[in-house]
Protein backbone atom coordinates (compact mmCIF):
# COMPACT_ATOMS: atom_id res chain seq x y z
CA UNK A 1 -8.07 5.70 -15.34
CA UNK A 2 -4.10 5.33 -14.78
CA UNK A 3 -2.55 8.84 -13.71
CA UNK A 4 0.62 9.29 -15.91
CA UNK A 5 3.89 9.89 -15.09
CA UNK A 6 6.45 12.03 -17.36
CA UNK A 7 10.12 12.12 -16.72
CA UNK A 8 12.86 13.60 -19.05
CA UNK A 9 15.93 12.26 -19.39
CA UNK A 10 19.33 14.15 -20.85
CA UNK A 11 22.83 13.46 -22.29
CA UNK A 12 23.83 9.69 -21.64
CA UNK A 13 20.59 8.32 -19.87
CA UNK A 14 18.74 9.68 -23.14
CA UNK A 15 21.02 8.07 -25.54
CA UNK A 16 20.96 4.90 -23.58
CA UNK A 17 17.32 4.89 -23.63
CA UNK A 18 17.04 5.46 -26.80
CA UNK A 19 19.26 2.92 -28.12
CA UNK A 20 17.38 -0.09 -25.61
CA UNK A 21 14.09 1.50 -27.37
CA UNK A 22 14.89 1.35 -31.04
CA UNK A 23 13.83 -0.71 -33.45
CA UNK A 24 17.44 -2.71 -33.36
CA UNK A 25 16.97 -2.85 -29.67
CA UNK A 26 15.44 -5.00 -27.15
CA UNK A 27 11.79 -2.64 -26.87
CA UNK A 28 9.62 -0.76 -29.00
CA UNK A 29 9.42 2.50 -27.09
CA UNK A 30 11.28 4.23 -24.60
CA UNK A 31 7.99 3.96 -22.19
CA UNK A 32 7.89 -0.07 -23.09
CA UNK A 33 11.66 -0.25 -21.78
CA UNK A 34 10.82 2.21 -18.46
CA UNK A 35 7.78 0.26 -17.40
CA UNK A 36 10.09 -2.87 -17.71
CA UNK A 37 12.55 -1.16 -15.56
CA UNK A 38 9.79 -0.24 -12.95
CA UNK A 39 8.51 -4.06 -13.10
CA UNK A 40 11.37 -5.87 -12.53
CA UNK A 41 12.25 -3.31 -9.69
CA UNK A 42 8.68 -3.95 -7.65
CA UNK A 43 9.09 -7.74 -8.71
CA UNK A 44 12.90 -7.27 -6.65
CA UNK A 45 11.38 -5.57 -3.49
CA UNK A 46 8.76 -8.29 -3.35
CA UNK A 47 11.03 -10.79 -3.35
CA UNK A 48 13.07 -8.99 -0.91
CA UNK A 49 10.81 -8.58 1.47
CA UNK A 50 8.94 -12.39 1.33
CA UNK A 51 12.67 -13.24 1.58
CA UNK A 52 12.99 -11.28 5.21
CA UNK A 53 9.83 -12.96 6.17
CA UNK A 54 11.31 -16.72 5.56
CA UNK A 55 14.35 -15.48 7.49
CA UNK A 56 12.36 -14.20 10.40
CA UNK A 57 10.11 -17.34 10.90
CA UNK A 58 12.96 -19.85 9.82
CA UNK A 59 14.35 -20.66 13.27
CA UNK A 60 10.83 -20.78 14.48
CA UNK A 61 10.22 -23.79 11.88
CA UNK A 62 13.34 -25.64 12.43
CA UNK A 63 13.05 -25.55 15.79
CA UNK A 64 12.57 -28.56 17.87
CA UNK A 65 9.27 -29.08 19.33
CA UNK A 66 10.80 -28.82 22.91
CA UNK A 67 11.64 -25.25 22.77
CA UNK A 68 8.26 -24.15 22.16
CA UNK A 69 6.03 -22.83 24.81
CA UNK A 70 2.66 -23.21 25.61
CA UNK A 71 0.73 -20.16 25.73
CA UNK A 72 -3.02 -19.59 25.62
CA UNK A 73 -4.77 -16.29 24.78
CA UNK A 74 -5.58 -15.25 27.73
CA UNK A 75 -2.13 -15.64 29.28
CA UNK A 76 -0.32 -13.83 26.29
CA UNK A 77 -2.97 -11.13 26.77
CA UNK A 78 -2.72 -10.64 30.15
CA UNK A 79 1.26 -10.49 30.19
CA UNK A 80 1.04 -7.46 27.34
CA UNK A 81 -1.47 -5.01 29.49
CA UNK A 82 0.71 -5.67 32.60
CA UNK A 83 3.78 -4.71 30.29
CA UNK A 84 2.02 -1.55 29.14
CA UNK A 85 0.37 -0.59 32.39
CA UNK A 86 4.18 -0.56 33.42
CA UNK A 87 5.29 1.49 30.94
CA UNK A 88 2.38 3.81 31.77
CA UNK A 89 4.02 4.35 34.67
């Protein structure tokens, strides 16, 4: 069962509500128009945040195959508890 949220709105938010939620208007209810609102902005962070993903791994795929390294496991593994061991210290 969805827990429900209630928020008031006064004065000029109210009145702007109102008039996207009227029958003239765009949605049916004030809670139709809200839930849009609250869509669109999840919708904008997802986007946002697969778009900081492409940006991190970008140079990684353009790169030319020369700059990579060749690591194994145990290597990579073996570098990180000598890194912490040293900041142990």
């Amino acid at each position: 069962m969805a827990e429900g949220i209630n928020v008031r709105f006064a004065g000029a938010l109210q009145q702007f509500i109102q008039e996207r939620s009227r029958a003239s208007g765009l949605y049916g209810s004030a809670s139709e128009y809200i839930r849009d609102l609250v869509r669109r902005d999840y919708e904008r962070e997802e986007k946002r945040k697969w778009s900081w993903l492409r940006d991190e791994l970008k140079a990684g795929a353009e790169a030319d195959e020369k700059q990579f390294t060749p690591l194994d496991a145990e290597t990579v593994l073996r570098k990180a508890k000598a890194r912490r061991a040293s900041h142990a210290r």
